[in-house]
C-alpha atoms as a PDB file:
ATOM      1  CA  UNK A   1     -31.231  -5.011 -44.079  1.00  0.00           C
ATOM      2  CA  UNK A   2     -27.683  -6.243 -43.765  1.00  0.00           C
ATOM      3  CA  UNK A   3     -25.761  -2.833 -44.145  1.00  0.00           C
ATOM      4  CA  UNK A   4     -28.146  -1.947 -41.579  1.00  0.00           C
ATOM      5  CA  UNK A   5     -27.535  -4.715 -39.139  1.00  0.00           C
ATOM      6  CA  UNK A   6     -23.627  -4.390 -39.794  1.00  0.00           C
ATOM      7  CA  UNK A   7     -24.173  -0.507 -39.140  1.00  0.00           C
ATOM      8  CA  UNK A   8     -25.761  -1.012 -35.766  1.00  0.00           C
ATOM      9  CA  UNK A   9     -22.982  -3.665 -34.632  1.00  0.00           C
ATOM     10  CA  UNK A  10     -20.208  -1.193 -35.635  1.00  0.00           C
ATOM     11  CA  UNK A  11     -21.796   1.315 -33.470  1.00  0.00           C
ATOM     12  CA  UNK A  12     -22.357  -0.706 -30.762  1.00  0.00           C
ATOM     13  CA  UNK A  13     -18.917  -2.138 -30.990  1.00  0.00           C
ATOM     14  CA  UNK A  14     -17.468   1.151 -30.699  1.00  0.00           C
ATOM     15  CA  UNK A  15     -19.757   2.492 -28.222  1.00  0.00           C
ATOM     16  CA  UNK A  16     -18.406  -0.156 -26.331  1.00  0.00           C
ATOM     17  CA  UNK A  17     -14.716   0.171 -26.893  1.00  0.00           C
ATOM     18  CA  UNK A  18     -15.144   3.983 -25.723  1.00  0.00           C
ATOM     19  CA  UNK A  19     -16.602   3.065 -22.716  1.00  0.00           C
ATOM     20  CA  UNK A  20     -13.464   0.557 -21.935  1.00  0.00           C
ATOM     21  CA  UNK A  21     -11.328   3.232 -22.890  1.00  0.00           C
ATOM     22  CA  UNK A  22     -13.404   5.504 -20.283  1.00  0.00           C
ATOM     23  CA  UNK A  23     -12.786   2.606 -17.822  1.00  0.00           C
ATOM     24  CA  UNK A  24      -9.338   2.201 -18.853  1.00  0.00           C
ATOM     25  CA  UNK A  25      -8.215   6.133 -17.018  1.00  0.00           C
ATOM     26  CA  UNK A  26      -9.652   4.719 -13.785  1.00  0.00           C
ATOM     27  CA  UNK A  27      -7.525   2.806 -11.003  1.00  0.00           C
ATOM     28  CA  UNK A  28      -9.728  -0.377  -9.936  1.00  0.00           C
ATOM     29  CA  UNK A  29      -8.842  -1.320  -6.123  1.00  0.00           C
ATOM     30  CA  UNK A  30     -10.057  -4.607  -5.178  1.00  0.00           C
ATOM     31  CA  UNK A  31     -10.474  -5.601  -1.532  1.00  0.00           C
ATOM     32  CA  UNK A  32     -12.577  -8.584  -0.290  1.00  0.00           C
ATOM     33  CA  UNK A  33     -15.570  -9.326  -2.471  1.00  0.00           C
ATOM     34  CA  UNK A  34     -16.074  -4.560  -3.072  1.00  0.00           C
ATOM     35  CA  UNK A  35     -14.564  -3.314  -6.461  1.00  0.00           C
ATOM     36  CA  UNK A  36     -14.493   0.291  -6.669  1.00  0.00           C
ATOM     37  CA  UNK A  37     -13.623   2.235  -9.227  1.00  0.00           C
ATOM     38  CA  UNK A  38     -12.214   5.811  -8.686  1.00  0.00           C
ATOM     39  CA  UNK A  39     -10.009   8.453 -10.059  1.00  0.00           C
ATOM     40  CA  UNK A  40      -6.078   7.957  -8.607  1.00  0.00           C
ATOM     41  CA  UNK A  41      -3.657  10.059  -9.040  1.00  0.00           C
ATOM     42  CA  UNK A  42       0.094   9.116  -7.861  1.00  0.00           C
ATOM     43  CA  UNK A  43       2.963  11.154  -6.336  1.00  0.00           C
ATOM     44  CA  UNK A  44       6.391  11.475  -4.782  1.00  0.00           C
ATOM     45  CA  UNK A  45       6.451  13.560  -1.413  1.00  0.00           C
ATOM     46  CA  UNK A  46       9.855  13.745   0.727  1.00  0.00           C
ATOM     47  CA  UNK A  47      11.098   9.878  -0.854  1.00  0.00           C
ATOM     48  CA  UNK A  48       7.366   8.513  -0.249  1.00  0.00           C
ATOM     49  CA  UNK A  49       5.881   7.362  -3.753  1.00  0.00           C
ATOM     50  CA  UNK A  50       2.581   7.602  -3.486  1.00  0.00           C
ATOM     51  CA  UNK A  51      -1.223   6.841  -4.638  1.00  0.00           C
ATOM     52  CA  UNK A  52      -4.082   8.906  -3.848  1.00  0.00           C
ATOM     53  CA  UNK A  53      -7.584   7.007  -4.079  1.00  0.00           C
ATOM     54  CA  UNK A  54     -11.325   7.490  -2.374  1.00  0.00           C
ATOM     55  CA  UNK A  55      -9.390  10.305  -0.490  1.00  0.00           C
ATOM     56  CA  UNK A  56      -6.977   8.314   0.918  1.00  0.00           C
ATOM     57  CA  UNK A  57      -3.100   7.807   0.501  1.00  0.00           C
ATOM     58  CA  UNK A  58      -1.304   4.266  -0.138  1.00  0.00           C
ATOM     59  CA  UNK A  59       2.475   4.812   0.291  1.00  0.00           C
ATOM     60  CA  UNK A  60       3.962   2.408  -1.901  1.00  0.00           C
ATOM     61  CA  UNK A  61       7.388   2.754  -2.082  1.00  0.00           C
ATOM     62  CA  UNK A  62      10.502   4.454   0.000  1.00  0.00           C
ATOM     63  CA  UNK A  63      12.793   5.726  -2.321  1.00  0.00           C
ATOM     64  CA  UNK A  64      15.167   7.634   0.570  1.00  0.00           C
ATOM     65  CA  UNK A  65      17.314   4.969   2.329  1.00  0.00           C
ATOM     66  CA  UNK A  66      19.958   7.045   3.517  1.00  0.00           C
ATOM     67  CA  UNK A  67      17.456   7.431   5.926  1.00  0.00           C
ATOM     68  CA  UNK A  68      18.262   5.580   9.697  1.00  0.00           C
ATOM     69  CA  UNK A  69      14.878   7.010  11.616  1.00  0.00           C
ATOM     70  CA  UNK A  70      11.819   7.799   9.978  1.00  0.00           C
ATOM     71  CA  UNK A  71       8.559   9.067  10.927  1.00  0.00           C
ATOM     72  CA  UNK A  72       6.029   8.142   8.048  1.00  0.00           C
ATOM     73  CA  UNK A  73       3.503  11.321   7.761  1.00  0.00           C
ATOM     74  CA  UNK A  74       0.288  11.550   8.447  1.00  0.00           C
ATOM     75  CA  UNK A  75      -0.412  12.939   5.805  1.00  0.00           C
ATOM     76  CA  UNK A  76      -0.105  13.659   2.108  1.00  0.00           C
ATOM     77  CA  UNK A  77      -1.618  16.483   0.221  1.00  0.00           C
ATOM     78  CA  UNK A  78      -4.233  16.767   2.843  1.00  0.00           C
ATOM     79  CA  UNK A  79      -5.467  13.304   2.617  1.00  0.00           C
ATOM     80  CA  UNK A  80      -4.539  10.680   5.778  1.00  0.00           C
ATOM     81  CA  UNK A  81      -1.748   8.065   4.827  1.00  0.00           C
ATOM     82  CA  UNK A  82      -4.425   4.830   5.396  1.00  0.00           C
ATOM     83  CA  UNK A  83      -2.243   2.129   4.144  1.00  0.00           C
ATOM     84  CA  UNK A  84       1.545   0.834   3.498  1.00  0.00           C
ATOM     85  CA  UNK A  85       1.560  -0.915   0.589  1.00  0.00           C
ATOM     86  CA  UNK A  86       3.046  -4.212  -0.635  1.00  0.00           C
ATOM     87  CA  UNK A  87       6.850  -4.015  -0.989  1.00  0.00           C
ATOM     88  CA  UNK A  88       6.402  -0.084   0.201  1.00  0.00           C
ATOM     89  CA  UNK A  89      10.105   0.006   2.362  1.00  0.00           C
ATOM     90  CA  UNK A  90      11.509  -3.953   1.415  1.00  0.00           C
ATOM     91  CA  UNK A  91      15.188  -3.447   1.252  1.00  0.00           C
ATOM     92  CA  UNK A  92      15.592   0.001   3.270  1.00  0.00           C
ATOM     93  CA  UNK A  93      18.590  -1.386   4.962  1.00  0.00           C
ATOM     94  CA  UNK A  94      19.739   1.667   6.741  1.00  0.00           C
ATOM     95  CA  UNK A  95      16.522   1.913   8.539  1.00  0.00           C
ATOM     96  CA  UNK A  96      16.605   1.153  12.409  1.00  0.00           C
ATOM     97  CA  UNK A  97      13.035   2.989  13.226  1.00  0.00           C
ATOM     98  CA  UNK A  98      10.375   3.314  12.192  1.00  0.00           C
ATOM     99  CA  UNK A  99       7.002   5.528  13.529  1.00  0.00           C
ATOM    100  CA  UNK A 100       4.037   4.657  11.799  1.00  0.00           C
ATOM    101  CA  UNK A 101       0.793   7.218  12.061  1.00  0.00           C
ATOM    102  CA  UNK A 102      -2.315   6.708  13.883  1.00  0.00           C
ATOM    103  CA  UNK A 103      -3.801   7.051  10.382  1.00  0.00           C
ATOM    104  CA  UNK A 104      -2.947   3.947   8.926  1.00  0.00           C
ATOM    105  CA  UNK A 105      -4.642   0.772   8.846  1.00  0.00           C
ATOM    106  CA  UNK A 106      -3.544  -1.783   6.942  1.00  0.00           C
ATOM    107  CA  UNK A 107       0.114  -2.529   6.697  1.00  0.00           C
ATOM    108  CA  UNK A 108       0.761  -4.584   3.300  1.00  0.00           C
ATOM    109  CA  UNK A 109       2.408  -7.961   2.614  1.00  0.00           C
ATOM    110  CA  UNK A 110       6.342  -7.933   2.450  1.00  0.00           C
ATOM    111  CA  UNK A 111       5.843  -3.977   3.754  1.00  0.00           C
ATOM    112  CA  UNK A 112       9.210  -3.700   5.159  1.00  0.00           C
ATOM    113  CA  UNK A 113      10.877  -6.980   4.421  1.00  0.00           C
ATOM    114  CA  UNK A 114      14.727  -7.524   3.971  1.00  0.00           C
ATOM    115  CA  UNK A 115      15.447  -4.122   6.816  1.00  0.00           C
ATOM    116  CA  UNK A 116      17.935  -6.113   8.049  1.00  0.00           C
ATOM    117  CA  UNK A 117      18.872  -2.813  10.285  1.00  0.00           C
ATOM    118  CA  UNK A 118      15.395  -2.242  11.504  1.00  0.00           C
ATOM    119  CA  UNK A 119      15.321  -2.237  15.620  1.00  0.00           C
ATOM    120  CA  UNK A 120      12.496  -1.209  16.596  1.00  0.00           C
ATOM    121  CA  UNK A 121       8.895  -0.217  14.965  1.00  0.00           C
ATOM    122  CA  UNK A 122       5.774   2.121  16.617  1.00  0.00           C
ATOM    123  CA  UNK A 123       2.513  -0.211  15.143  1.00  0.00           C
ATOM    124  CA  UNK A 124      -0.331   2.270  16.127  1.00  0.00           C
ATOM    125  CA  UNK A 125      -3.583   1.306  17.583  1.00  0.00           C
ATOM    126  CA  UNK A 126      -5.413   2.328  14.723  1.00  0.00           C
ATOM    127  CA  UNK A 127      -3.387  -0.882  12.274  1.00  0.00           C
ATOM    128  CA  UNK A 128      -6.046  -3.643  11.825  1.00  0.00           C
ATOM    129  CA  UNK A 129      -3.899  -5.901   9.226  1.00  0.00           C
ATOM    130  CA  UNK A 130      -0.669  -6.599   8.722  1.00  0.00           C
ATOM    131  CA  UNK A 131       0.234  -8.870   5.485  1.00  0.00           C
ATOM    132  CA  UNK A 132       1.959 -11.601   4.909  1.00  0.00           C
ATOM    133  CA  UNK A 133       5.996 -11.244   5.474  1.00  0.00           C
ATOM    134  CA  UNK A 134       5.546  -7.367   6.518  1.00  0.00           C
ATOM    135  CA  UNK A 135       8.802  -8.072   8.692  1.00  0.00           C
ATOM    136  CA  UNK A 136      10.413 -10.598   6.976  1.00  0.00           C
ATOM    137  CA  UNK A 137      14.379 -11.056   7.190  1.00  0.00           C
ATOM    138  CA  UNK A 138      13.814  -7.990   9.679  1.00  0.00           C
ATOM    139  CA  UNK A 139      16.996  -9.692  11.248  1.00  0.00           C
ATOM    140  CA  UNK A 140      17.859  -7.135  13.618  1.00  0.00           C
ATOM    141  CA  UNK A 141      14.075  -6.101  15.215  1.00  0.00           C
ATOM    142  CA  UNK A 142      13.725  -6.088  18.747  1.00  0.00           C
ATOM    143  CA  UNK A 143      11.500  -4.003  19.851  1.00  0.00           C
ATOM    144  CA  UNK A 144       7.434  -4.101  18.417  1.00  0.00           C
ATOM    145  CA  UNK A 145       4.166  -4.208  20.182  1.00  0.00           C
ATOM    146  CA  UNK A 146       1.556  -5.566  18.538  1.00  0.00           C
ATOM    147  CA  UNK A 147      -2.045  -3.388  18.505  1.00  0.00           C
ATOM    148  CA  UNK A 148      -5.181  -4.267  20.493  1.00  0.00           C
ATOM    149  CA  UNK A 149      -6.851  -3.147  16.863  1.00  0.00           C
ATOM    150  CA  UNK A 150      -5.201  -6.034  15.133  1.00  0.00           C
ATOM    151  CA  UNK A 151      -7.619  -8.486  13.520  1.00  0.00           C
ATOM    152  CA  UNK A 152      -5.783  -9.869  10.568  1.00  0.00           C
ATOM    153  CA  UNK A 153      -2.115 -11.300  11.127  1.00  0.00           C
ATOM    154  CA  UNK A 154      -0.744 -13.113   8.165  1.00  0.00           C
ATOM    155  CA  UNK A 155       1.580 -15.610   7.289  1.00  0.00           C
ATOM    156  CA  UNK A 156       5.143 -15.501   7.810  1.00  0.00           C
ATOM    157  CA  UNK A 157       4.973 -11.621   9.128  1.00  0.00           C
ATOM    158  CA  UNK A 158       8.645 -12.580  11.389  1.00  0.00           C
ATOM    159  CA  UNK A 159       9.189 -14.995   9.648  1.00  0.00           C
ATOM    160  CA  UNK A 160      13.509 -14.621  10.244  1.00  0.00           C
ATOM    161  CA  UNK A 161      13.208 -12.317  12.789  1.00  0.00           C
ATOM    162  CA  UNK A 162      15.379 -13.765  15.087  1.00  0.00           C
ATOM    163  CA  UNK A 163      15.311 -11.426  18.522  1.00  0.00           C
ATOM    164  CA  UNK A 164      11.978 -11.313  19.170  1.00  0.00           C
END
């Protein structure tokens, strides 16, 4: 009766374990109160690190600032660029504009913090959020329009931006 009882919680102990190590091959994006799990896969197109997920593309991280105008794409293997991630251009210094696609929606916290060059910025009507600090130390912007779409503005987003 023991061996038997010890046999069962072996198996169910690593029944379990491959499950988490099922789990464990999965990106988990959290937003609100939703989890979702889904298959990610990542990326570098033209300097734009990347994360595919649900079909759509996170940019999180500029890796080409010799750069001084940009026009972020649209798109990214065929999916829409939805959202600029945390951190995604902080410290692109050369940068003085940007041109963000009608495809994106969210713009993350500290997005494009510490481009001290950046002048001006095209915010689509399609952006809904912008995080905390997107623009921080952003010393030298001038020139941005905030959308109609906009529903969440958070914390510090010029905070240091001294000619607006």
């Amino acid at each position: 009766m023991l061996k038997t009882n010890i046999k069962k919680f072996v198996k169910n102990i690593l029944g379990f374990s491959l499950i988490l190590i099922i789990l464990g091959a999965f990106a988990v994006t959290h937003k609100s109160s939703d989890i979702v799990i889904n298959a990610a896969e990542t990326g570098v197109y033209n300097g734009f690190e990347y994360l595919i997920a649900n079909s759509k593309v996170t940019i999180t991280k500029y890796t080409n600032d010799i750069e001084t105008e940009l026009v972020i794409p649209d798109k990214i293997k065929g999916y829409p660029v939805t959202i600029i991630g945390e951190w995604a251009f902080s410290d692109c210094r050369n940068l003085t504009i940007i041109v963000i696609p009608d495809s994106v929606t969210i713009i993350g916290d500290s997005a494009f913090s510490q481009c001290s060059a950046l002048k001006s910025i095209i915010i689509p009507n399609s952006v809904t959020s912008i995080g905390s600090g997107a623009f921080f130390n952003c010393y030298s912007l001038e020139d941005v329009s905030l959308p109609d779409s906009l529903i969440y503005i958070y914390s510090h987003v010029f905070l240091n931006v001294l000619l607006l």
